[in-house]
Protein backbone atom coordinates (compact mmCIF):
# COMPACT_ATOMS: atom_id res chain seq x y z
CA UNK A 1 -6.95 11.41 0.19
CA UNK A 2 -7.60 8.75 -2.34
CA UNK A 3 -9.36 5.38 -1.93
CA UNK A 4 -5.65 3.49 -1.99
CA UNK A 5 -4.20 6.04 -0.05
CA UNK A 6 -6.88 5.29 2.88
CA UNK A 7 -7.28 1.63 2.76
CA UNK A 8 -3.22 1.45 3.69
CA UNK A 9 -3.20 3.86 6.07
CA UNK A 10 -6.29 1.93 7.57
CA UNK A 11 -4.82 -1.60 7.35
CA UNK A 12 -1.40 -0.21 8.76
CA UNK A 13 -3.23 0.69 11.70
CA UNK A 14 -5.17 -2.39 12.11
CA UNK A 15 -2.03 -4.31 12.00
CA UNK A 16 -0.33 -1.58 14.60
CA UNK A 17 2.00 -0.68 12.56
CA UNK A 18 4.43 2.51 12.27
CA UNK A 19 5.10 3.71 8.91
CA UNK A 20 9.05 3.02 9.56
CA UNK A 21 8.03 -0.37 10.38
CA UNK A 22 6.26 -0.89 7.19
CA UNK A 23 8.72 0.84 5.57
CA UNK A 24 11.58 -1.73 6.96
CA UNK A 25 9.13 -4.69 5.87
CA UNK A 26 8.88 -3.80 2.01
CA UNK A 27 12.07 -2.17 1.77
CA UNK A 28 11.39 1.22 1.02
CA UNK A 29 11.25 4.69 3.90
CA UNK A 30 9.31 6.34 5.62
CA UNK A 31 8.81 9.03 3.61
CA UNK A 32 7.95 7.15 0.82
CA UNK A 33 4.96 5.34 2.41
CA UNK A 34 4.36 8.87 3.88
CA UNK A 35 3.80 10.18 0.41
CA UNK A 36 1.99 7.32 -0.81
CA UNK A 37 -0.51 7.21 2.42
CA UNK A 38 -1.40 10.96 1.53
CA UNK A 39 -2.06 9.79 -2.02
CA UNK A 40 0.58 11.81 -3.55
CA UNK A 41 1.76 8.95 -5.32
CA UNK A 42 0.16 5.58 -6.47
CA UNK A 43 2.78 2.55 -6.16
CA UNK A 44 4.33 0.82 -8.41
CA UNK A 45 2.34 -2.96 -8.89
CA UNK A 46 5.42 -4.36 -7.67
CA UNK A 47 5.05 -2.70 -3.99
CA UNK A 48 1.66 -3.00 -4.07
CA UNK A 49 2.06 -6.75 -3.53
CA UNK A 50 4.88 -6.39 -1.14
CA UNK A 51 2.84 -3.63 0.71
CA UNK A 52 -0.17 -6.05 0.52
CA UNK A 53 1.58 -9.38 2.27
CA UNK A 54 2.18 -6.93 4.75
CA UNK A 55 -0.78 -5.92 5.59
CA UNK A 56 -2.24 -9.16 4.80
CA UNK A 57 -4.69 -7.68 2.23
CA UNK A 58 -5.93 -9.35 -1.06
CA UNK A 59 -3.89 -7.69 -4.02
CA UNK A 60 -7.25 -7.94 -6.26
CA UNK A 61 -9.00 -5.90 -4.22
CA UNK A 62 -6.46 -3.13 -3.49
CA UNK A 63 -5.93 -3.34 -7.91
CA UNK A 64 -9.57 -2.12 -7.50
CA UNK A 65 -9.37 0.58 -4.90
CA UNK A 66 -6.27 1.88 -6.78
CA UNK A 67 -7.69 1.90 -10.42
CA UNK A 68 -4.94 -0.72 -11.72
CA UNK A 69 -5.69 -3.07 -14.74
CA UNK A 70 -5.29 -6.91 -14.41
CA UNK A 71 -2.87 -7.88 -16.67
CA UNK A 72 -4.60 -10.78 -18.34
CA UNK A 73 -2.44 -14.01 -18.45
């Protein structure tokens, strides 16, 4: 399992909840955060945020777990 992959899955737990439930919160299924929670996939930046206000992570930090580049601005 990747480094993205686990801090998810960990922060889902902390927060108690199921993958349907995150699933319902960012608008995607269950399968999907299934597959991305086994690191099959990386997320699009997009979800990332979404799945990151849901968890109440910092987005900079989970850009460095999951090997994505800052956009400068």
């Amino acid at each position: 399992m990747d480094r993205l992959a686990n801090k998810i899955r960990e922060a889902r737990g902390n927060k108690r909840l199921t993958q349907t439930k995150l699933a319902q919160i960012v608008g995607m299924t269950q399968n999907y955060i299934s597959i991305i929670e086994i690191g099959k996939y990386q997320p699009p930046k997009e979800l990332l945020e979404k799945i990151c206000r849901a968890l109440d992570l910092s987005y900079e930090e989970m850009l460095e777990v999951g090997n994505y580049k800052l956009k400068k601005s």
